[in-house]
C-alpha atoms as a PDB file:
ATOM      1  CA  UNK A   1      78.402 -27.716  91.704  1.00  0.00           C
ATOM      2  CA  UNK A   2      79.064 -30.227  94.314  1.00  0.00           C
ATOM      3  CA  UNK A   3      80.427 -28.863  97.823  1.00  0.00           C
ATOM      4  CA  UNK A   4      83.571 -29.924  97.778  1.00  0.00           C
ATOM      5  CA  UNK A   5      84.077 -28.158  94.655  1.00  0.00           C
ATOM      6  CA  UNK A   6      83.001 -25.112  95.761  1.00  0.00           C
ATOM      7  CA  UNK A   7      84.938 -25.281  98.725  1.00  0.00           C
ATOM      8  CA  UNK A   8      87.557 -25.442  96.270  1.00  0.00           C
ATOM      9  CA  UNK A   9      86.493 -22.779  93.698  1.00  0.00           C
ATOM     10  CA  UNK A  10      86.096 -20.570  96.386  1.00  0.00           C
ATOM     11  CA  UNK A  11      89.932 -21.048  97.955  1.00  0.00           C
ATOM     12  CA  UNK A  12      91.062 -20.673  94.574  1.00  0.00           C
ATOM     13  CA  UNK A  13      89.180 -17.177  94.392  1.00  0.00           C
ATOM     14  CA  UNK A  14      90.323 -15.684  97.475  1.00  0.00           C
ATOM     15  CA  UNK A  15      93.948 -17.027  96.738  1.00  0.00           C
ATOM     16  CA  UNK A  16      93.820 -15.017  93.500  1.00  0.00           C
ATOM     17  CA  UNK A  17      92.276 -11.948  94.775  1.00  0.00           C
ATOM     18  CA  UNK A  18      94.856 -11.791  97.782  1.00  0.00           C
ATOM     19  CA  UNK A  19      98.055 -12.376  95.313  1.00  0.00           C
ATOM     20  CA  UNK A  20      96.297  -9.305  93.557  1.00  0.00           C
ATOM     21  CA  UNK A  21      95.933  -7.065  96.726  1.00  0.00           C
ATOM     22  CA  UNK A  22      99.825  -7.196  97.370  1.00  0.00           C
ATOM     23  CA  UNK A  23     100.850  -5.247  94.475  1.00  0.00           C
ATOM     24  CA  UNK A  24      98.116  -2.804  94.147  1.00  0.00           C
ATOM     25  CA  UNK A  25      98.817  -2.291  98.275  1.00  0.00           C
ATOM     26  CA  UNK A  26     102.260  -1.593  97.439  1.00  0.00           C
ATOM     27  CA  UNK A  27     101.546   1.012  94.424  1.00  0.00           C
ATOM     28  CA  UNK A  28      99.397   2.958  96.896  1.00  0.00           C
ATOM     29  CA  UNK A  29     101.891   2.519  99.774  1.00  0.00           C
ATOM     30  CA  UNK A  30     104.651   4.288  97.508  1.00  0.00           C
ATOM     31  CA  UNK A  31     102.328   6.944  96.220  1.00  0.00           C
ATOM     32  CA  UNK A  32     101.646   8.106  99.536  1.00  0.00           C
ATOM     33  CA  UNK A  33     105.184   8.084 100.352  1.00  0.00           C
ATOM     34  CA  UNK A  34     105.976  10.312  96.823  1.00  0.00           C
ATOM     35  CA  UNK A  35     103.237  12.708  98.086  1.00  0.00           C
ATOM     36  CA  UNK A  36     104.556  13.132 101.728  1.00  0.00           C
ATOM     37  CA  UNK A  37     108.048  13.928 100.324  1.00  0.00           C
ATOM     38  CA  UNK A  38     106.509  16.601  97.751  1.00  0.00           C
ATOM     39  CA  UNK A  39     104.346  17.667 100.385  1.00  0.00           C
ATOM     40  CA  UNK A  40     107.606  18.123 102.419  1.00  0.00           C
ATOM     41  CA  UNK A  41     109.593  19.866  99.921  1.00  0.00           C
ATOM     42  CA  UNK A  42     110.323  23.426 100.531  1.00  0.00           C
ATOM     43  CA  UNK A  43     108.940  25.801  97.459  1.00  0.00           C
ATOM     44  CA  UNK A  44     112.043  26.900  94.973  1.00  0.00           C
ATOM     45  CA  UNK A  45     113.384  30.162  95.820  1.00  0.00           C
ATOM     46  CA  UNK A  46     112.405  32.865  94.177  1.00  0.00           C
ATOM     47  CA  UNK A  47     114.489  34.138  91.247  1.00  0.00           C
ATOM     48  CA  UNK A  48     115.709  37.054  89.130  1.00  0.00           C
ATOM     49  CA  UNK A  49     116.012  36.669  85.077  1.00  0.00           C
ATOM     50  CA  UNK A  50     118.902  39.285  84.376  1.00  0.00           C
ATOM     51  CA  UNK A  51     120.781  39.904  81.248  1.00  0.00           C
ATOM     52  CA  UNK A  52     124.218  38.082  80.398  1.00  0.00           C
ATOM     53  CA  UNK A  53     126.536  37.772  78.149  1.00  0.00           C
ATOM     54  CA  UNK A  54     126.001  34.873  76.289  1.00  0.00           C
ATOM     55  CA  UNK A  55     129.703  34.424  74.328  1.00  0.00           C
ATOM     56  CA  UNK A  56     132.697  36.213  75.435  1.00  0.00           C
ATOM     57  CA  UNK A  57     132.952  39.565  74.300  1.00  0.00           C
ATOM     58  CA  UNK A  58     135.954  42.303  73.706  1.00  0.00           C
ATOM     59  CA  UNK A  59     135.891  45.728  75.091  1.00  0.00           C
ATOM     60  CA  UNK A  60     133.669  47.985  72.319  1.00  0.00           C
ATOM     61  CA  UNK A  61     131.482  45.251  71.087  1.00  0.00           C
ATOM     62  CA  UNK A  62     128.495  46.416  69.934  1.00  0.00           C
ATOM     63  CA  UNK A  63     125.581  44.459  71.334  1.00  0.00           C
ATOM     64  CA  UNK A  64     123.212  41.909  68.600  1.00  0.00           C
ATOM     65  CA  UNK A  65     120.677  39.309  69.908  1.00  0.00           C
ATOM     66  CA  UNK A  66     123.464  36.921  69.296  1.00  0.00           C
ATOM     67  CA  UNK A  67     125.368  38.217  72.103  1.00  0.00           C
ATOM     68  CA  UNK A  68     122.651  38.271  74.932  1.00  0.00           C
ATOM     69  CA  UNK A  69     120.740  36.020  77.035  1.00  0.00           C
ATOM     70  CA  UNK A  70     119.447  35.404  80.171  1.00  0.00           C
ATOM     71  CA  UNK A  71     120.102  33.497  83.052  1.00  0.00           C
ATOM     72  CA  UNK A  72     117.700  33.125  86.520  1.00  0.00           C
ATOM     73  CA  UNK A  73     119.563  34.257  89.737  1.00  0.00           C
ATOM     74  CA  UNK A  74     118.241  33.789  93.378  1.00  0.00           C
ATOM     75  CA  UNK A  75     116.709  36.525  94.486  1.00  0.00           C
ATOM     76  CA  UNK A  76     119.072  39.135  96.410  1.00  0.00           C
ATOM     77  CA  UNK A  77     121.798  37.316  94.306  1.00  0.00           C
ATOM     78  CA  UNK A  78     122.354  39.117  91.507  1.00  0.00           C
ATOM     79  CA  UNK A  79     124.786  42.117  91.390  1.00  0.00           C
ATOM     80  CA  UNK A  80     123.543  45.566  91.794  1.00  0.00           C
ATOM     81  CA  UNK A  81     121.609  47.166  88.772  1.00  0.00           C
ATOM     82  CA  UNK A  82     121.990  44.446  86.565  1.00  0.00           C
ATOM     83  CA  UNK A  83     119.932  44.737  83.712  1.00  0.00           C
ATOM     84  CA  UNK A  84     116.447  42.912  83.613  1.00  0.00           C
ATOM     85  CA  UNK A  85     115.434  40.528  80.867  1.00  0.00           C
ATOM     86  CA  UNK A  86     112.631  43.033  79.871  1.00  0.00           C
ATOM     87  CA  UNK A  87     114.877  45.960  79.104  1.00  0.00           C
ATOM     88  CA  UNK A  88     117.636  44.030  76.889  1.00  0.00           C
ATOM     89  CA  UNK A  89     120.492  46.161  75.920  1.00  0.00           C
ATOM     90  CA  UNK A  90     120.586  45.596  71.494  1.00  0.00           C
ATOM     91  CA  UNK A  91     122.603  48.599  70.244  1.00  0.00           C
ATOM     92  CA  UNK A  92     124.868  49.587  73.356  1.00  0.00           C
ATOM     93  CA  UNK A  93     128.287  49.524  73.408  1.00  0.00           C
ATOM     94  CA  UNK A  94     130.431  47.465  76.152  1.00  0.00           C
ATOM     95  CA  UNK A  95     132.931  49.097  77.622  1.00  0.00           C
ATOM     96  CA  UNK A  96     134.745  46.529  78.747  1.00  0.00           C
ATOM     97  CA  UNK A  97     135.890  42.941  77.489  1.00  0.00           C
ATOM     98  CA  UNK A  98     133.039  40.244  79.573  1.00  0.00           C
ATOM     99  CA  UNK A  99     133.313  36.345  79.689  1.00  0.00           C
ATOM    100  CA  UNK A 100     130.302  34.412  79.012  1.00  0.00           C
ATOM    101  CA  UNK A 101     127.652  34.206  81.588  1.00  0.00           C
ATOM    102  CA  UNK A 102     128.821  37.328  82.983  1.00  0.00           C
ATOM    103  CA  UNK A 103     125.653  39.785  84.042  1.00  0.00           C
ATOM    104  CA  UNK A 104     125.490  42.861  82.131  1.00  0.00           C
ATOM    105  CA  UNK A 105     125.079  45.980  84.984  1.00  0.00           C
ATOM    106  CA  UNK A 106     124.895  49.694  84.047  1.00  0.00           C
ATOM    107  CA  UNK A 107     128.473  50.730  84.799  1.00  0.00           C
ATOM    108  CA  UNK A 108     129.258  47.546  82.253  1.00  0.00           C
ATOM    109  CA  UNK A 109     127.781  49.736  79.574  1.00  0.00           C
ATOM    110  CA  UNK A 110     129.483  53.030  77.833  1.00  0.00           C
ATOM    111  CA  UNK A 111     127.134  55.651  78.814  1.00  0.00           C
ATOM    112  CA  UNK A 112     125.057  57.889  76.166  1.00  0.00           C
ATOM    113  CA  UNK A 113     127.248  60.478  75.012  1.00  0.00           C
ATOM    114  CA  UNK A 114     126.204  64.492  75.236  1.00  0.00           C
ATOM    115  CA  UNK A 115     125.305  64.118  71.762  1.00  0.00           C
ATOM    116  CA  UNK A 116     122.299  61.483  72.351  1.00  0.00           C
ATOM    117  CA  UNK A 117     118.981  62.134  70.655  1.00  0.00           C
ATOM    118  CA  UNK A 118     120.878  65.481  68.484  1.00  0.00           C
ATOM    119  CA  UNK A 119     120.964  65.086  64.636  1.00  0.00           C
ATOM    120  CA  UNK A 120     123.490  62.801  63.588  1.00  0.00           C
ATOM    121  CA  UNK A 121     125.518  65.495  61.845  1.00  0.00           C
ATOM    122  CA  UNK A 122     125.932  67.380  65.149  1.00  0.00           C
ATOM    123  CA  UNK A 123     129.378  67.374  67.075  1.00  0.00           C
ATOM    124  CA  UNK A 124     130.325  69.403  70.452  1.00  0.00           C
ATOM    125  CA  UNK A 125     131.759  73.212  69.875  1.00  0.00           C
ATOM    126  CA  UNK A 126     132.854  74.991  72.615  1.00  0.00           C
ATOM    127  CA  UNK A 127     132.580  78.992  73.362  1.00  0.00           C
ATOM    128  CA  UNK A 128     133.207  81.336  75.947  1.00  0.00           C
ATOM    129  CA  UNK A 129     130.660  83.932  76.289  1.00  0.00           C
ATOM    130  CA  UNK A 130     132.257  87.450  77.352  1.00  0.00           C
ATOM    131  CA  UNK A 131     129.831  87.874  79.985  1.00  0.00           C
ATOM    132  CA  UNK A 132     130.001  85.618  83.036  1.00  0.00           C
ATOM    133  CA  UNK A 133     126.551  86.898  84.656  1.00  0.00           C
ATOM    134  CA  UNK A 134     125.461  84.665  81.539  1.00  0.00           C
ATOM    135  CA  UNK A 135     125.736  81.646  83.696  1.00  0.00           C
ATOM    136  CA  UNK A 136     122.941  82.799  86.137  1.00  0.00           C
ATOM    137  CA  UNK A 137     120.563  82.215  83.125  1.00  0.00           C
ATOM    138  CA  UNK A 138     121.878  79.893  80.715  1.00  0.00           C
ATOM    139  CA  UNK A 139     120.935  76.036  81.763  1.00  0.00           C
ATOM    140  CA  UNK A 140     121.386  73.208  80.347  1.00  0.00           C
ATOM    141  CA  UNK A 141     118.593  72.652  77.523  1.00  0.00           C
ATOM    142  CA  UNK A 142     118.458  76.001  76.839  1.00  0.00           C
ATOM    143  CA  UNK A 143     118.749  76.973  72.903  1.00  0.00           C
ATOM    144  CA  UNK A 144     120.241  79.880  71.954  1.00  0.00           C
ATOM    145  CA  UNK A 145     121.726  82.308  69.366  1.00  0.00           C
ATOM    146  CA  UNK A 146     125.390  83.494  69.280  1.00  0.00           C
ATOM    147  CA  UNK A 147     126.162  86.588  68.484  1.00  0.00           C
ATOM    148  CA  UNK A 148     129.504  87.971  67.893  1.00  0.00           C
ATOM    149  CA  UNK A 149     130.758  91.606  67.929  1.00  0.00           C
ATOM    150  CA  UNK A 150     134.047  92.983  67.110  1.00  0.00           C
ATOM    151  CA  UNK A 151     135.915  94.195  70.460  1.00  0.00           C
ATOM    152  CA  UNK A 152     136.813  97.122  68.459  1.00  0.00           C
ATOM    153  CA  UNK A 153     133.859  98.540  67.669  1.00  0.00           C
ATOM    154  CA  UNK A 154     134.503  98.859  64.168  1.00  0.00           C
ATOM    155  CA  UNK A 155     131.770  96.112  62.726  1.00  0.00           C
ATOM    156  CA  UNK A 156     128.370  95.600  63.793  1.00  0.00           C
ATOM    157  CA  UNK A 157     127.356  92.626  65.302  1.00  0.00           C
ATOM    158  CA  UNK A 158     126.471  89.115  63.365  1.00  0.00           C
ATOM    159  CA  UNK A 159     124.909  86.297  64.557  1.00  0.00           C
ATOM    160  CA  UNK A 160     127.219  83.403  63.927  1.00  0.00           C
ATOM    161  CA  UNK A 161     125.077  80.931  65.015  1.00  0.00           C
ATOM    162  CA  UNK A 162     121.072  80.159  65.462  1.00  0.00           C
ATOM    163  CA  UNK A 163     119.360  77.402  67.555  1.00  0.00           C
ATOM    164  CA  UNK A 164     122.217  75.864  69.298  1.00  0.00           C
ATOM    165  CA  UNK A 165     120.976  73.569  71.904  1.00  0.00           C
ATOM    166  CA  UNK A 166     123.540  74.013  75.351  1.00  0.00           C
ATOM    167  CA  UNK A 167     124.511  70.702  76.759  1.00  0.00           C
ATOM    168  CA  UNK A 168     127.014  71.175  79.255  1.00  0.00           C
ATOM    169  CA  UNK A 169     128.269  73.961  81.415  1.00  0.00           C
ATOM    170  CA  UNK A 170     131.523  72.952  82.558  1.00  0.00           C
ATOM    171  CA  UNK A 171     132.122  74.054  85.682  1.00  0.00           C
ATOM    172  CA  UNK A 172     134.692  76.492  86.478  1.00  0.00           C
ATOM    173  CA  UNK A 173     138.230  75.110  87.981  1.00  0.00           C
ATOM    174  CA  UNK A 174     138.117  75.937  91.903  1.00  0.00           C
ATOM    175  CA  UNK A 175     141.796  78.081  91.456  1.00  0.00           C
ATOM    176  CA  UNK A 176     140.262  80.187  88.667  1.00  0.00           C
ATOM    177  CA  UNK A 177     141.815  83.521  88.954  1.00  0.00           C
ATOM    178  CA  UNK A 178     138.955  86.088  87.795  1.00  0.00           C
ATOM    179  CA  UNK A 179     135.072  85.617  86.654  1.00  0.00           C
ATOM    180  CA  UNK A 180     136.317  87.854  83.771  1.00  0.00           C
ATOM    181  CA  UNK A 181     137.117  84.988  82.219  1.00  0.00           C
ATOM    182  CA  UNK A 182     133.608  84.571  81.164  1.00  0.00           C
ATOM    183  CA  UNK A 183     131.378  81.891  80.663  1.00  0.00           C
ATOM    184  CA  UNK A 184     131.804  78.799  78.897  1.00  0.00           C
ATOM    185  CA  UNK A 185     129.353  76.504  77.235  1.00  0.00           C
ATOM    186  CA  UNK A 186     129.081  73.211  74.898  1.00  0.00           C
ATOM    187  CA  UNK A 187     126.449  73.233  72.181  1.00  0.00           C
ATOM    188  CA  UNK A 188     125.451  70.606  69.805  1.00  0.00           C
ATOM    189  CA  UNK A 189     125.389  72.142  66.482  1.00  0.00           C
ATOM    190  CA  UNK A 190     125.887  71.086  62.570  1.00  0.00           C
ATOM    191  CA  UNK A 191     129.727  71.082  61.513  1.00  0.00           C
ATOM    192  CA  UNK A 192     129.932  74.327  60.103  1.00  0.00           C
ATOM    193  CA  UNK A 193     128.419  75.972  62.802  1.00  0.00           C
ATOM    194  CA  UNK A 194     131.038  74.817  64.834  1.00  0.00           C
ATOM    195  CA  UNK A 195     133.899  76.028  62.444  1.00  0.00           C
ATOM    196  CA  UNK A 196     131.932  79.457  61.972  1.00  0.00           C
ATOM    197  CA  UNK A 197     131.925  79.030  66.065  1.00  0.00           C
ATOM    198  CA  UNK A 198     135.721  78.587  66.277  1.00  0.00           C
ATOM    199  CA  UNK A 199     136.429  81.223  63.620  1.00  0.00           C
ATOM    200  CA  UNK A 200     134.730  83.985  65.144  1.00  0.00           C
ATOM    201  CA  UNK A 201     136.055  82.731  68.868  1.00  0.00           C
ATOM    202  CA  UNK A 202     139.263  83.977  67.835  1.00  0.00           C
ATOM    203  CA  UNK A 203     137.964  87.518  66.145  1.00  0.00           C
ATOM    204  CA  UNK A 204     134.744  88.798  68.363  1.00  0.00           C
ATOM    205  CA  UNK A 205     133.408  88.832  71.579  1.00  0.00           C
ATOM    206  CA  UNK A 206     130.717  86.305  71.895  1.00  0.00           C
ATOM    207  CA  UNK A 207     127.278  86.474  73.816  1.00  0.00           C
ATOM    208  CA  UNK A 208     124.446  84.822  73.784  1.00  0.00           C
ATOM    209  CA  UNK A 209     120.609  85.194  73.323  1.00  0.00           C
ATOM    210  CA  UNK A 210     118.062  82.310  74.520  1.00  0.00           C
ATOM    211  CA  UNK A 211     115.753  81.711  72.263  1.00  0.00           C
END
């Protein structure tokens, strides 16, 4: 190859490698820019996933999959004990109409009833025990037997129910007039242990024996 046309060759190489440099410069020259700004960016903010409502719902709805899902608050955001995304709520009852969106908290929730976890045939009956010293052992939990005897004298003494788990002692009004009044307690027992219950309420004295 003659000089001159090398000369030439040449030119036209470093020409074409030059016009090639620009771009590929300019790539880089934005990437770094993209990285310093992602570099700059604060992290997100931590978040809470809590439970919401995902349709509207009326007061008494009993909650399906359908009617849940979750949404991702700010930390510190979301209202007190709402409910987590690991503890979903399928089965409770609301007790109040919600909107969509709406977090689902504890107090939004009709609480389990006295009767929770008792045989689904059980209801609440209610007795007063004739002695009121009863109330310095009977708690809450407690099972017992009551027995009822005629105030006369005249019969003995039957047991008109067995096994009756106590699960509430109402506490006494504050203008009560006497303790004679006896104790009263709320078991959870079959139905006709509560109508043998009210029956004899109304005939003999009742006590009770923990069992």
């Amino acid at each position: 190859m003659k000089a001159p046309a090398l000369r030439s060759f040449r030119a036209d190489l470093r020409r074409a490698i030059a016009a090639r440099r620009r771009p590929l410069a300019a790539i880089c020259a934005a990437a770094a820019v993209a990285s310093g700004i992602s570099a700059a960016r604060p992290p997100p903010p931590p978040v809470t996933t809590v439970v919401v409502a995902a349709r509207d719902l009326p007061a008494g709805a009993v909650l399906g999959t359908s009617d849940l899902t979750t949404s991702a608050w700010p930390r510190g955001t979301a209202p007190a004990a709402a409910i987590s995304a690991d503890e979903l709520p399928l089965g409770r009852t609301v007790a109040g109409p919600m909107r969509a969106g709406e977090p689902l908290t504890d107090v939004r929730l009709v609480q389990p009833g006295l009767l929770e976890g008792y045989p689904a045939d059980s209801v609440l009956a209610m007795i007063r025990v004739a002695d009121p010293a009863a109330s310095s052992v009977v708690a809450v939990g407690d099972v017992v037997d009551v027995i009822g005897a005629d105030p006369q004298g005249r019969a003995p003494a039957i047991v008109v129910a067995r096994g009756a788990p106590v699960v509430s002692l109402p506490e006494k009004p504050a203008d009560a007039l006497s303790v004679s009044d006896g104790l009263v307690l709320i078991l959870a027992v079959p139905e006709g242990s509560a109508l043998r219950l009210a029956d004899a309420a109304v005939r003999l004295q009742l006590s009770v024996l923990l069992t």
